[in-house]
Protein backbone atom coordinates (compact mmCIF):
# COMPACT_ATOMS: atom_id res chain seq x y z
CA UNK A 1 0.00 0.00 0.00
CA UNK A 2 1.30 3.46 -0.92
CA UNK A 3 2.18 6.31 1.30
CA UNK A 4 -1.00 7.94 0.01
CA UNK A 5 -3.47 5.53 0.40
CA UNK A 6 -2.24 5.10 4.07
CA UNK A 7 -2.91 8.77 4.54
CA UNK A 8 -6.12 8.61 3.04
CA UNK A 9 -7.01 5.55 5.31
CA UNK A 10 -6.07 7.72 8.45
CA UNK A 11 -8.40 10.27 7.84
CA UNK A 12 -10.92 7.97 7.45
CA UNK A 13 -10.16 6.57 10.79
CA UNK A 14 -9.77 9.96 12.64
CA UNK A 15 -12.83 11.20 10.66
CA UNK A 16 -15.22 7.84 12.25
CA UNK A 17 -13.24 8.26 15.64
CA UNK A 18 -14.22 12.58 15.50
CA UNK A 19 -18.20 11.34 14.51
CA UNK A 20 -18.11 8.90 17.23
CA UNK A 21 -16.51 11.26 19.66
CA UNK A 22 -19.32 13.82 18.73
CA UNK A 23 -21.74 11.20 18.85
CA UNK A 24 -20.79 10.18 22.68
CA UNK A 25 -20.64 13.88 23.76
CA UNK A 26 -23.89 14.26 22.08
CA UNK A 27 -25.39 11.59 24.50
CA UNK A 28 -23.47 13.31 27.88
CA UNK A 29 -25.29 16.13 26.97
CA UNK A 30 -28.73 14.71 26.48
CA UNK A 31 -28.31 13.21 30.16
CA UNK A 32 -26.36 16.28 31.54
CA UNK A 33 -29.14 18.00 30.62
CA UNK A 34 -31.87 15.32 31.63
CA UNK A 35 -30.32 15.43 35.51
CA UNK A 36 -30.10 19.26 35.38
CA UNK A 37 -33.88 19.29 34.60
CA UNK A 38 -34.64 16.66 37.05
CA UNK A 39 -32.39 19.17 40.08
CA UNK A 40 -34.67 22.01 38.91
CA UNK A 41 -37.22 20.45 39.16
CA UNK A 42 -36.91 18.54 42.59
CA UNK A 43 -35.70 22.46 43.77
CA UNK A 44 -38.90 23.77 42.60
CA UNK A 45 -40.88 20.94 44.39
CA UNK A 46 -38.69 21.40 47.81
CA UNK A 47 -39.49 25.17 47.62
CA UNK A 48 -43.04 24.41 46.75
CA UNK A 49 -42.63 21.63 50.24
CA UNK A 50 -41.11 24.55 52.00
CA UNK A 51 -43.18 27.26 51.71
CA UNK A 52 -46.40 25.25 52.37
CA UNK A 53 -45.05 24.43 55.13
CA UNK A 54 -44.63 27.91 56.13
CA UNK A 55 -47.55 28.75 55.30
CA UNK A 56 -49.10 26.36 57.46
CA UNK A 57 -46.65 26.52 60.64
CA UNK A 58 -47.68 30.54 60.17
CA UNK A 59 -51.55 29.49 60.42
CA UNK A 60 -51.13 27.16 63.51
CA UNK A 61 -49.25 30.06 65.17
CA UNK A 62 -51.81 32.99 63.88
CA UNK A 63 -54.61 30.38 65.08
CA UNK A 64 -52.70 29.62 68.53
CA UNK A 65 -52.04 33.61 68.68
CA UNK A 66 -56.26 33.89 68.41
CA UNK A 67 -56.55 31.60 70.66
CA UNK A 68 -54.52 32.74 73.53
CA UNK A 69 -56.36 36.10 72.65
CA UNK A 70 -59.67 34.65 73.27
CA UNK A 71 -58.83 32.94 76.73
CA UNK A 72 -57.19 35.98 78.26
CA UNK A 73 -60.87 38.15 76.66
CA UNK A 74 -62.42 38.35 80.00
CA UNK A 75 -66.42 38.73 79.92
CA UNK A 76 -67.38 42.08 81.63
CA UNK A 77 -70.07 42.93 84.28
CA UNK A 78 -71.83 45.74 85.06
CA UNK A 79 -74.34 46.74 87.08
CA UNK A 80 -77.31 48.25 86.12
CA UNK A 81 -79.64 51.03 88.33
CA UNK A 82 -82.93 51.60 88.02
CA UNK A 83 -85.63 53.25 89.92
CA UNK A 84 -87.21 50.02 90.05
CA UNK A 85 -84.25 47.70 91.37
CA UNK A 86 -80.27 46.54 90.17
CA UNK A 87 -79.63 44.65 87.59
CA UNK A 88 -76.55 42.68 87.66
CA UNK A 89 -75.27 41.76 84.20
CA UNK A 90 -72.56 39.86 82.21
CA UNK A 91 -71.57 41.06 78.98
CA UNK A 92 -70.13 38.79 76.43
CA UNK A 93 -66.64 40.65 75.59
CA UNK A 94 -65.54 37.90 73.32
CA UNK A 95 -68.50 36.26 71.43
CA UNK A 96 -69.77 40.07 70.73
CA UNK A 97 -66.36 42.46 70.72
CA UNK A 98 -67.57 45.47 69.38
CA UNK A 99 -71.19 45.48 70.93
CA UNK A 100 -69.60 45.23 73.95
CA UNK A 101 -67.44 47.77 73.60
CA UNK A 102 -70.24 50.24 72.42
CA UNK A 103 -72.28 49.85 75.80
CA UNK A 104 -69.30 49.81 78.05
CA UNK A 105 -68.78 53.31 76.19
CA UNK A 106 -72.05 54.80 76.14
CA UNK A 107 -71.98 54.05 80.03
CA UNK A 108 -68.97 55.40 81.11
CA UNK A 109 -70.07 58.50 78.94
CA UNK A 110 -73.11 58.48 81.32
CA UNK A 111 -75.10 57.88 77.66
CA UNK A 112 -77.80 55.53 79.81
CA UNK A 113 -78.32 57.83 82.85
CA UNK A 114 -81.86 59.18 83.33
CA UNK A 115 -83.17 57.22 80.36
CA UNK A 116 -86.58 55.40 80.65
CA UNK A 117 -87.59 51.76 79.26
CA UNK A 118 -89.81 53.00 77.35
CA UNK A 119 -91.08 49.56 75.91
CA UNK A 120 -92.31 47.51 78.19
CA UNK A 121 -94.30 43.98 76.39
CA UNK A 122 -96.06 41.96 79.04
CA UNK A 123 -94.04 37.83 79.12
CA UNK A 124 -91.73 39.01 76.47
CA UNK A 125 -89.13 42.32 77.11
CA UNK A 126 -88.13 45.54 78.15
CA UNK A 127 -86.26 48.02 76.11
CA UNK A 128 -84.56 50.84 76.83
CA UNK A 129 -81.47 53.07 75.43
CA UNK A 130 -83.01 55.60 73.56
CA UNK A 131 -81.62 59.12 73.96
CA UNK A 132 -85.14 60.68 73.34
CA UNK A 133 -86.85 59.29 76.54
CA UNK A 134 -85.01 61.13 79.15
CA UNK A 135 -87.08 63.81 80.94
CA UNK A 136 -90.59 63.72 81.41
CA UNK A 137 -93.25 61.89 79.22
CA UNK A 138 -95.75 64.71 77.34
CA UNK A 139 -93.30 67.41 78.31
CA UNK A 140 -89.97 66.50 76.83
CA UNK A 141 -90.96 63.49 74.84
CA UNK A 142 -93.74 60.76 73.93
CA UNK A 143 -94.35 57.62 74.21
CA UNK A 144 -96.61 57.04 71.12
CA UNK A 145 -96.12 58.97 67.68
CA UNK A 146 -100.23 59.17 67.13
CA UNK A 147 -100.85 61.02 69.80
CA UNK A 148 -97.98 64.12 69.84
CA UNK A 149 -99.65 67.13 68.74
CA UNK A 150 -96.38 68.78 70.36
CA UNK A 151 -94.73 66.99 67.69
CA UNK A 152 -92.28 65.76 70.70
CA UNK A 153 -89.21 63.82 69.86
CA UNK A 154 -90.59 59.90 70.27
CA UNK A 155 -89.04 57.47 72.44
CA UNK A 156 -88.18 54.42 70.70
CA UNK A 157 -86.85 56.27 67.23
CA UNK A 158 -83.29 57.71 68.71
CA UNK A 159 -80.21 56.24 69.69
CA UNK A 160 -76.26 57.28 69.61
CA UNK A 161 -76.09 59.35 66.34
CA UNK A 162 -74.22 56.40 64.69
CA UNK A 163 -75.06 53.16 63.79
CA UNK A 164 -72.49 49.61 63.96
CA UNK A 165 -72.94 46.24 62.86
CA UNK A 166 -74.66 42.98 63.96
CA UNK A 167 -72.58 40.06 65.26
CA UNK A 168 -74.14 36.95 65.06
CA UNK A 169 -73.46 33.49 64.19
CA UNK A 170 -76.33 31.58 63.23
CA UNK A 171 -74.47 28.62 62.97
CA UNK A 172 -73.68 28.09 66.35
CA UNK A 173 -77.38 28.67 67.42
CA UNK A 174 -78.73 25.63 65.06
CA UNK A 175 -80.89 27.42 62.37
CA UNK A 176 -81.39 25.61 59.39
CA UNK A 177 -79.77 26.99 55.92
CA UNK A 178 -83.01 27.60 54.41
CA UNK A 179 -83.46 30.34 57.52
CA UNK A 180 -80.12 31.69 57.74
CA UNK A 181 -80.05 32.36 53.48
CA UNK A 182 -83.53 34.12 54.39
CA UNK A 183 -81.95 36.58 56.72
CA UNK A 184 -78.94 36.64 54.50
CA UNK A 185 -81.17 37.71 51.62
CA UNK A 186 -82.64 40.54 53.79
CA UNK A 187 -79.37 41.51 54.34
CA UNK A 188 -78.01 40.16 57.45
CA UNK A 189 -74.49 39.27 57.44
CA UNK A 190 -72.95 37.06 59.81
CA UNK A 191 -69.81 36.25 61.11
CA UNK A 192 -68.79 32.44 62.07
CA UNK A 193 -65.73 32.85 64.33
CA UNK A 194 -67.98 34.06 66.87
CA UNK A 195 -70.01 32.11 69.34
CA UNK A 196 -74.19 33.30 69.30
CA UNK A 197 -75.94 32.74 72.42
CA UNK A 198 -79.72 31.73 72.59
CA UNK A 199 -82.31 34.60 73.01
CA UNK A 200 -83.22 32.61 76.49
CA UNK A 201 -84.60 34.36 79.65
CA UNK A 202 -82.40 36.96 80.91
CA UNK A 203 -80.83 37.46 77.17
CA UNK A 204 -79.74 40.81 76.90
CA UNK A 205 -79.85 42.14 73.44
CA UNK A 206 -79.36 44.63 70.93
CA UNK A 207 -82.45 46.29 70.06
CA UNK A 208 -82.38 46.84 65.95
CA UNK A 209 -85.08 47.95 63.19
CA UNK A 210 -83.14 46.10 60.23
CA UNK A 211 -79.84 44.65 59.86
CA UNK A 212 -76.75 46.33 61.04
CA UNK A 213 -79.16 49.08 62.53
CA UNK A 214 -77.63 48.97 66.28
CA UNK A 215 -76.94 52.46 68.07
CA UNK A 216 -77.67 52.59 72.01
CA UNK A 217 -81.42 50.57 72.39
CA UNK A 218 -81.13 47.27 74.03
CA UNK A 219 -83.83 45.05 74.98
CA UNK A 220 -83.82 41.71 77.94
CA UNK A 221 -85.65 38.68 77.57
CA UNK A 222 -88.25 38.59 80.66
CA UNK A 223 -90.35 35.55 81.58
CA UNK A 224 -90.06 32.65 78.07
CA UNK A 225 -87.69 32.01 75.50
CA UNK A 226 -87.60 33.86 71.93
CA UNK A 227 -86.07 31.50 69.70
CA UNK A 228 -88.01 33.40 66.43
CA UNK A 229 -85.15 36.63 67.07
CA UNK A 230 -82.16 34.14 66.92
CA UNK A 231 -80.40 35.28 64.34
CA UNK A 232 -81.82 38.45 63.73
CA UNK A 233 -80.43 40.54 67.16
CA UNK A 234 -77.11 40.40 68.49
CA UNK A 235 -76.81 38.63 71.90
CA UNK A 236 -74.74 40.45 74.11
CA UNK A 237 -74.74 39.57 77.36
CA UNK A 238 -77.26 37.80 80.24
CA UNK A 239 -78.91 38.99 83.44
CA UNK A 240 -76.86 36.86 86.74
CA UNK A 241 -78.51 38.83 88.91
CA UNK A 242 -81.66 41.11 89.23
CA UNK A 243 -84.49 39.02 86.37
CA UNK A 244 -87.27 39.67 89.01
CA UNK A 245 -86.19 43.25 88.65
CA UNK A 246 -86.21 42.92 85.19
CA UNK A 247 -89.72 41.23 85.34
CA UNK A 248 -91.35 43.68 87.40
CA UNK A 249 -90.25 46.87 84.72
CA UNK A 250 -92.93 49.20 83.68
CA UNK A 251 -93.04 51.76 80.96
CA UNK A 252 -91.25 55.06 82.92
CA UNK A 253 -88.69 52.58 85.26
CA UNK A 254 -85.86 54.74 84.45
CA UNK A 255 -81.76 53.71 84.15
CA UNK A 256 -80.49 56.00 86.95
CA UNK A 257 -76.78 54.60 86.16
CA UNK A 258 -74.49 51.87 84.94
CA UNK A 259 -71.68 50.66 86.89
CA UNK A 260 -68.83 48.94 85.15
CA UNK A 261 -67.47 46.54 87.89
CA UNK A 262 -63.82 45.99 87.04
């Protein structure tokens, strides 16, 4: 064989050891860049692992955080005089925050003093609260709106000069869907991380004409149960001591005071 066809048969060699060279680094790549794909993705799946569980370690300690918040909310009592007798009552500071916090206002302001229950139903409540019944009946105010020819302001139509929210969880008290979507679709809107309370004997409540209507008005439960205003008045506290006070009430028994007992 000549010098030339021995250099020709070299090339061919080098040339089929170059394409199987390329060939092999070819293949590296393909699975370089297989397990590079595979690490990006396990990295997106860890983060993915990680922050969930973030996420969820931060909801157990936001949901311990609420918790500890809601042991150490203290219910509040107060006492309430009349000319009739004291009241002693316990207001529900957690399962009704901000109706609490409205009456424990409007008393210290002295908001209740002098003001008369001015609706008085026979087995059912007493209300009092409004702004407009303080003084004397067919001198300063009235009692019914027919018969003011004064045109007096009426007792039972005023309250703080603002207006706040209900809080009520119908849930917790047992009505059925079909009920709560009722009040829903009159425009009630509850709330269910609270806790509702029955409208039982000694309920005390807010007084309302409508959803999220409540101002100063309140009303307590005297001698039987009123399960049909469950879910339509917020529940804010209950009568420990005082319910034959509160039964014996007539139109005119006037709030001389309430003391916050801390």
């Amino acid at each position: 064989m000549g010098r030339k066809e021995k250099l020709k048969l070299q090339r061919k060699e080098a040339q089929k050891e170059m394409e199987v060279a390329q060939k092999e680094n070819k293949k590296k790549n393909k699975v370089f860049a297989l397990l590079l794909l595979l690490l990006v993705v396990a990295a997106y799946e860890s983060y993915i692992a990680f922050n969930k569980n973030e996420a969820n370690q931060q909801e157990k300690n936001n949901q311990m955080e609420q918790s500890t918040e809601n042991q150490s909310v203290e219910n509040k009592k107060v006492v309430m005089e009349t000319t009739h007798g004291d009241i002693t009552l316990e207001l529900y500071a957690k399962d009704a925050p901000k109706t609490v916090e409205n009456f424990l206002k409007l008393s210290k302001e002295g908001f209740y003093d002098g003001l008369k229950f001015h609706r008085v139903i026979s087995e059912f409540m007493i209300q009092g609260g409004d702004p407009n019944s303080r003084g004397t009946a067919g001198v300063d105010f009235v009692y019914d709106a027919n018969d003011n020819p004064n045109n007096l302001p009426i007792a039972g139509t005023g309250g703080p000069g603002y207006s706040f929210g209900d809080e009520i969880n119908p849930w917790s008290l047992g009505l059925s869907d079909s009920l709560i979507n009722s009040y829903e679709s009159a425009g009630y809107v509850y709330n269910k991380d609270l806790t509702s309370h029955q409208m039982t004997v000694g309920a005390l409540a807010m007084a309302n004409s409508g959803p999220n209507t409540n101002g100063s008005q309140f009303f307590i439960v005297t001698v039987a149960d009123q399960p049909h205003l469950n879910g339509k008045h917020t529940v804010f506290g209950q009568v420990l001591e005082g319910q034959e006070v509160v039964q014996g009430m007539q139109q005119g028994d006037e709030i001389v005071k309430v003391d916050i007992i801390e």
